[in-house]
N, C-alpha and C. Protein backbone atom coordinates (compact mmCIF):
# COMPACT_ATOMS: atom_id res chain seq x y z
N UNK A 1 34.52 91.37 96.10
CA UNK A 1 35.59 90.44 95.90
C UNK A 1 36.64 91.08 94.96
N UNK A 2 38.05 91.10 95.19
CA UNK A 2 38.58 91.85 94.94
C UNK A 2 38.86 91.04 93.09
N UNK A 3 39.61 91.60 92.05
CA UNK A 3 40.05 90.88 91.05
C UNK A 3 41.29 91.62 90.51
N UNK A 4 41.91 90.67 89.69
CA UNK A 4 43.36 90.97 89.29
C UNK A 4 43.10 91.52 88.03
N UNK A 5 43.58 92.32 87.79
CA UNK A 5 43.63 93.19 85.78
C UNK A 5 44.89 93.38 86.02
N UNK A 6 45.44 92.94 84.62
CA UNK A 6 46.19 93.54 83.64
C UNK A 6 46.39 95.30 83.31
N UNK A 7 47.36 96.18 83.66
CA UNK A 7 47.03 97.29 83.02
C UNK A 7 46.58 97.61 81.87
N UNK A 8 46.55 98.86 81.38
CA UNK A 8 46.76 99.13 79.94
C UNK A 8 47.87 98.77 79.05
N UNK A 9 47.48 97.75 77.87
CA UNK A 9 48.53 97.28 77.05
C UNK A 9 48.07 97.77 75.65
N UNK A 10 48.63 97.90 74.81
CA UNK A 10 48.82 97.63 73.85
C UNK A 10 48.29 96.60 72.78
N UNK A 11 48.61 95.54 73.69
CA UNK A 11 48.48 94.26 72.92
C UNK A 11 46.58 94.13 73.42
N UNK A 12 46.12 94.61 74.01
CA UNK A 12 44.23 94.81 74.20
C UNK A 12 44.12 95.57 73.13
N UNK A 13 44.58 95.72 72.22
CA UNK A 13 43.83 96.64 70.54
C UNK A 13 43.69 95.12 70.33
N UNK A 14 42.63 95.69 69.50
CA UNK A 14 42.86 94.74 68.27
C UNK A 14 43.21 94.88 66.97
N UNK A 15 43.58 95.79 66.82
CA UNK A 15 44.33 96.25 65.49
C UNK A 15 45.62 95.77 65.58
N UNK A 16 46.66 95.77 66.17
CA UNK A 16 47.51 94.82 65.76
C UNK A 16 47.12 92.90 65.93
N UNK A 17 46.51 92.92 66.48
CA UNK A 17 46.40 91.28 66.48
C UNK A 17 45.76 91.36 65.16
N UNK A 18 44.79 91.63 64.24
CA UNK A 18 44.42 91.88 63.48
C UNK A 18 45.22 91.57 62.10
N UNK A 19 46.25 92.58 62.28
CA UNK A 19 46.91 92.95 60.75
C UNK A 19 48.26 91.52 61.42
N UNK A 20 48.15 90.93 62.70
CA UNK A 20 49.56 90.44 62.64
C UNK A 20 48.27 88.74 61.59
N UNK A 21 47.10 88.70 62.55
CA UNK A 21 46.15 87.59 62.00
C UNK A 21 46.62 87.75 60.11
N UNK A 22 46.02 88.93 59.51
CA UNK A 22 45.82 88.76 58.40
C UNK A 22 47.35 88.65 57.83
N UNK A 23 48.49 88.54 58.14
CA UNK A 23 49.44 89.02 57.18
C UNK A 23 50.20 87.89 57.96
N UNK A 24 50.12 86.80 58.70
CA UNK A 24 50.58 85.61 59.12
C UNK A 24 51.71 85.82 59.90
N UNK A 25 51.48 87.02 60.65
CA UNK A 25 52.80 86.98 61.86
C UNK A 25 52.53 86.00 62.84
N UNK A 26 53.47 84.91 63.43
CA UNK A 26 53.24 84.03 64.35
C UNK A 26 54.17 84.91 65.45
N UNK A 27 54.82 84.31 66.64
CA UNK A 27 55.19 85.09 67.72
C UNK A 27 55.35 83.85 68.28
N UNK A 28 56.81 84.10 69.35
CA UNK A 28 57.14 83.12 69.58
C UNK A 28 55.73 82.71 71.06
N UNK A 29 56.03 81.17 71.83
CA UNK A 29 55.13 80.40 72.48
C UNK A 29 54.78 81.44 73.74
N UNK A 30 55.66 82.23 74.02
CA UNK A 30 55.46 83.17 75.40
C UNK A 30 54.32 84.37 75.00
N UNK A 31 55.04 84.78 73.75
CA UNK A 31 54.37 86.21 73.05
C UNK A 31 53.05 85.92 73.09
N UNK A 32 52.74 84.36 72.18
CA UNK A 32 51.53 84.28 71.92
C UNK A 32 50.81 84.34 73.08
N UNK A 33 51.35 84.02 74.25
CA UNK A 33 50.02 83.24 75.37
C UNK A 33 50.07 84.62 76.05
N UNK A 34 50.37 85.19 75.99
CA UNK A 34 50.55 87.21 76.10
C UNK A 34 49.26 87.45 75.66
N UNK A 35 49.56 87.25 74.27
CA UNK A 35 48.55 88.35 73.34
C UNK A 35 47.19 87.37 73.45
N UNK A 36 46.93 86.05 73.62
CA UNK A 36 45.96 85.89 73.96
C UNK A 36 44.91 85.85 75.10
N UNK A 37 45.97 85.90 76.43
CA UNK A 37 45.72 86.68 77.49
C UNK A 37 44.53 88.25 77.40
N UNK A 38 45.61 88.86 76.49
CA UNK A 38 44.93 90.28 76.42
C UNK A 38 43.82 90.44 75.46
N UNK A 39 43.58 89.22 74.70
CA UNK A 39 42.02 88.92 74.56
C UNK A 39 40.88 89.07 75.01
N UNK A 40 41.02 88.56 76.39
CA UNK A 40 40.02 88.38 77.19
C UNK A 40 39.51 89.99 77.20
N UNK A 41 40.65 90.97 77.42
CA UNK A 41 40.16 92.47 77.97
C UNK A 41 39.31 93.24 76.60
N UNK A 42 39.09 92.22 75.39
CA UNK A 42 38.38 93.19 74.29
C UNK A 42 37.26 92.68 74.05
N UNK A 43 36.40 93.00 73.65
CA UNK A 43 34.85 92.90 73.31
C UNK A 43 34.85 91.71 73.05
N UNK A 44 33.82 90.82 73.03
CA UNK A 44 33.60 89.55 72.69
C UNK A 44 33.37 89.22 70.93
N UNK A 45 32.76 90.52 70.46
CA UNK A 45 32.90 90.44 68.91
C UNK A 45 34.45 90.65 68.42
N UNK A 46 35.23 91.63 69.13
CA UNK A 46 37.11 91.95 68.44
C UNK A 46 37.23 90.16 69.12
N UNK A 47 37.07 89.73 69.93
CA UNK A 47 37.97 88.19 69.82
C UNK A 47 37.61 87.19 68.74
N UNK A 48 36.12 87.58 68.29
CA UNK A 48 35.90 86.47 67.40
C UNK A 48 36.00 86.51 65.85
N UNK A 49 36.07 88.17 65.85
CA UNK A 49 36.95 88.76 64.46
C UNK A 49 38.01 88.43 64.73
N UNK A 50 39.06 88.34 65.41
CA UNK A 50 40.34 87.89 65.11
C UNK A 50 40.57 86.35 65.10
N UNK A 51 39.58 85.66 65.44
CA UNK A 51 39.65 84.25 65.42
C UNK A 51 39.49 83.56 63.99
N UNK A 52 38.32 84.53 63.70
CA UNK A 52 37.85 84.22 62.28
C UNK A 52 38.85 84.03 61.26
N UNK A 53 39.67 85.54 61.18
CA UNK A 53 40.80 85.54 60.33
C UNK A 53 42.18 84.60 60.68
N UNK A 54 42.26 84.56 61.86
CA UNK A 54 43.49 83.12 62.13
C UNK A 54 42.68 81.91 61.48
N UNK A 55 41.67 81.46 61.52
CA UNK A 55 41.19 79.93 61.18
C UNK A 55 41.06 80.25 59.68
N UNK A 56 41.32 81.47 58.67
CA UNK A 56 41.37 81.47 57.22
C UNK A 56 42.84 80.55 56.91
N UNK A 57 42.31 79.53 56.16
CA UNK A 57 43.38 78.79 55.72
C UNK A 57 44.71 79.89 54.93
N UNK A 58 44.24 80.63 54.30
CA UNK A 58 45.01 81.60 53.17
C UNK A 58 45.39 82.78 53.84
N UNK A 59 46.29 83.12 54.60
CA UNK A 59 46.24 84.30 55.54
C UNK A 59 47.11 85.08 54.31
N UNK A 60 47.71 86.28 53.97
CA UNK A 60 48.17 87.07 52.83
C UNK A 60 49.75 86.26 52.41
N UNK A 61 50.55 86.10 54.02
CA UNK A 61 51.44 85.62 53.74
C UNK A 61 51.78 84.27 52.93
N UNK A 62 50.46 83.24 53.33
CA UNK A 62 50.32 82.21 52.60
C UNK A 62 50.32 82.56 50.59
N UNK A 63 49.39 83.25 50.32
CA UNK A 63 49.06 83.94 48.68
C UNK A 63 50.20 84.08 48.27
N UNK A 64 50.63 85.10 49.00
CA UNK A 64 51.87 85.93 48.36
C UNK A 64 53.05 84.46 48.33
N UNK A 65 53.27 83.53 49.14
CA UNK A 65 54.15 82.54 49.01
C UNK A 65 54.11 81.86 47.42
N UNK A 66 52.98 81.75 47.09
CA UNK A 66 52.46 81.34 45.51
C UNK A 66 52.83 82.45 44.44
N UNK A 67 53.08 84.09 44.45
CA UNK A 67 53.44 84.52 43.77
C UNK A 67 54.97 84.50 43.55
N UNK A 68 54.75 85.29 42.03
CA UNK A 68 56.29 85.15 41.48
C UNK A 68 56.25 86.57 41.50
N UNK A 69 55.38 87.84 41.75
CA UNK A 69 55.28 89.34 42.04
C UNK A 69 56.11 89.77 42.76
N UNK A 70 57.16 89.89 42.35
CA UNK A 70 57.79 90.61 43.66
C UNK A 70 58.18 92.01 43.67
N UNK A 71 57.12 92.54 43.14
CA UNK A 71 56.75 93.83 43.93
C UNK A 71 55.94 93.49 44.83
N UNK A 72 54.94 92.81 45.32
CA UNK A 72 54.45 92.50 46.10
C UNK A 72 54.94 92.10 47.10
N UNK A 73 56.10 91.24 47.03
CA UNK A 73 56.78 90.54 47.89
C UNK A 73 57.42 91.58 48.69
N UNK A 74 57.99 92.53 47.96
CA UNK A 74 58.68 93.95 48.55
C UNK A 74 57.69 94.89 49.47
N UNK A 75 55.93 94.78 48.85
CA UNK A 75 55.69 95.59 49.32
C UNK A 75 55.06 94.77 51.03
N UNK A 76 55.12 93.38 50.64
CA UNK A 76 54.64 92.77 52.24
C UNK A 76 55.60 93.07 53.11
N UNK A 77 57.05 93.08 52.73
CA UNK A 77 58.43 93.03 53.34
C UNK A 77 58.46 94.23 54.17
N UNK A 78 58.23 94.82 53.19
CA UNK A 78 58.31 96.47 53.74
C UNK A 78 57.13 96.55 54.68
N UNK A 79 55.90 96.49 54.74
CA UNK A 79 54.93 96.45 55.70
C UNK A 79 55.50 95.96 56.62
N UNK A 80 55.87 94.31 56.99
CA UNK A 80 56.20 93.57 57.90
C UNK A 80 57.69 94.66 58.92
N UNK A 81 58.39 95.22 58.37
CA UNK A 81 59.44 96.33 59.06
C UNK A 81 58.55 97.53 59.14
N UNK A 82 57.47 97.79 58.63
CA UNK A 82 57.28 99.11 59.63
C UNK A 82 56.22 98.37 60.90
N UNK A 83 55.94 97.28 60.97
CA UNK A 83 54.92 97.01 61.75
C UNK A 83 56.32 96.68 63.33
N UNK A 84 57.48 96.37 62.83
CA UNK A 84 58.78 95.71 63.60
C UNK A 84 59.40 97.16 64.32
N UNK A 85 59.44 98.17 63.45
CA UNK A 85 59.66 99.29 64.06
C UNK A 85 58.60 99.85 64.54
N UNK A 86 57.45 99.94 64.42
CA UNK A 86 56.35 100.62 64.99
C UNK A 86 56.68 99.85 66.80
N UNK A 87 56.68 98.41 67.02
CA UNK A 87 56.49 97.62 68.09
C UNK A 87 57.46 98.31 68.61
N UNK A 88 58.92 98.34 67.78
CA UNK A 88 60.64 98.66 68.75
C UNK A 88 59.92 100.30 69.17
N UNK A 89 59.33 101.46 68.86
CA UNK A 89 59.39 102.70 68.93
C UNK A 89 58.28 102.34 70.24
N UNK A 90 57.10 101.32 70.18
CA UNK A 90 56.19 101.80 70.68
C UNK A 90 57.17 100.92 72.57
N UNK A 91 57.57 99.89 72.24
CA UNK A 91 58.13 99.45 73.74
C UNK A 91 58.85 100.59 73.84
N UNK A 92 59.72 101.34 73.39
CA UNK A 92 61.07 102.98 73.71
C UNK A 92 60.00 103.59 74.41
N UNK A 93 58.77 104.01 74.14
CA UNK A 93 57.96 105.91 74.57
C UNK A 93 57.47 104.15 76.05
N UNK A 94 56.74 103.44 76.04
CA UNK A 94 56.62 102.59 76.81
C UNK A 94 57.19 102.42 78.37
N UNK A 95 58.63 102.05 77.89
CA UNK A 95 59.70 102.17 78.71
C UNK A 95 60.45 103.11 79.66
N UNK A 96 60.18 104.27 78.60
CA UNK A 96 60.36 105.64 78.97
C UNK A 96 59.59 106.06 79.85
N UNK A 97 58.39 106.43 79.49
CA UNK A 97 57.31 107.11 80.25
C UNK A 97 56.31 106.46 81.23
N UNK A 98 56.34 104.96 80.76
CA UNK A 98 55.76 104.34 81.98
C UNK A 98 56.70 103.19 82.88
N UNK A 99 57.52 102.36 82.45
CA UNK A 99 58.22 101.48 83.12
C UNK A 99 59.38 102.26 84.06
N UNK A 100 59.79 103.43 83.59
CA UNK A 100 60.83 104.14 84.02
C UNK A 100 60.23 105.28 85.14
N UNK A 101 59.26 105.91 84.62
CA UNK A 101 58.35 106.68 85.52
C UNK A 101 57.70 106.07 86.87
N UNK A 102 57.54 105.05 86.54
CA UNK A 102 56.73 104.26 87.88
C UNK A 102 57.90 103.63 88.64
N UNK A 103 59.06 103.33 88.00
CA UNK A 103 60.36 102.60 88.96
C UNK A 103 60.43 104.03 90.01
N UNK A 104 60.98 105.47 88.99
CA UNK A 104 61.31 106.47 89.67
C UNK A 104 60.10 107.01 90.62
N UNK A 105 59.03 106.84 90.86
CA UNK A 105 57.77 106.94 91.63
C UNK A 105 58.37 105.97 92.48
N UNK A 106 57.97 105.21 92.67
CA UNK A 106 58.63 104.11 93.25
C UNK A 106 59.58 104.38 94.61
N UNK A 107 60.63 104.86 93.89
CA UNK A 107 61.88 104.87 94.87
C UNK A 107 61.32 105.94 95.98
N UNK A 108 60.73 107.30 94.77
CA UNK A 108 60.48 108.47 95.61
C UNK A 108 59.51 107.82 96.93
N UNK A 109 58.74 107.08 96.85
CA UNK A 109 57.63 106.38 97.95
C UNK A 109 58.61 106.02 98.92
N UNK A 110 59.08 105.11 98.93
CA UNK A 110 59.96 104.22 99.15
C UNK A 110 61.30 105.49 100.24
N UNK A 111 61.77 106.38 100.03
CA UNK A 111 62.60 106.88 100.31
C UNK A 111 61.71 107.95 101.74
N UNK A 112 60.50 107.86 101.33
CA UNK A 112 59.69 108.74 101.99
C UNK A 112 59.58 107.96 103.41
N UNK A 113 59.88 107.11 103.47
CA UNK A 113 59.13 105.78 104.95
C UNK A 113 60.79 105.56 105.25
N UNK A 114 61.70 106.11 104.85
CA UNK A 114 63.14 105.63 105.63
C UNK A 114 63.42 106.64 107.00
């Protein structure tokens, strides 16, 4: 019986769902039902480690809201932009090498049957 998969994503780590869990990144209603989608494709223990840490009432971003540290505040800030550029760099090599590669595959198929 045949079945449908998802390719290889990204969003099947669990290291970013992880650090977005612990450090209180939400994502908008589409993103989320994405990334929980690509749940399903990771071990049954990575889904319930990341569940664990979403159902912590105190996720970092919450703490740090209570401090008056703001070096801390700087240094979450700054985390939160390299995690924003890591995503923008990682959709670019993404885009490049596989969304763009497989269009241009594509055509070449495609041009072959005219």
């Amino acid at each position: 019986q045949p079945i449908h998969a998802i390719g290889g994503s990204a969003a099947q780590s669990t290291t970013m769902q992880v650090l977005d869990a612990l450090l209180g990144v939400h994502h908008s209603p589409d993103k989320s039902a994405f990334l929980l989608k690509m749940r399903s494709y990771m071990p049954p223990a990575h889904q319930k480690f990341i569940q664990a840490i979403e159902n912590q009432p105190n996720t970092l971003r919450n703490l740090l809201k209570k401090s008056a540290d703001e070096a801390l505040h700087s240094a979450y800030n700054s985390l939160l932009s390299a995690m924003v550029n890591f995503r923008s760099y990682h959709i670019q090599i993404v885009t490049k090498y596989i969304v763009q590669a497989s269009a241009k595959a594509k055509q070449s198929e495609d041009k072959r049957f005219e």
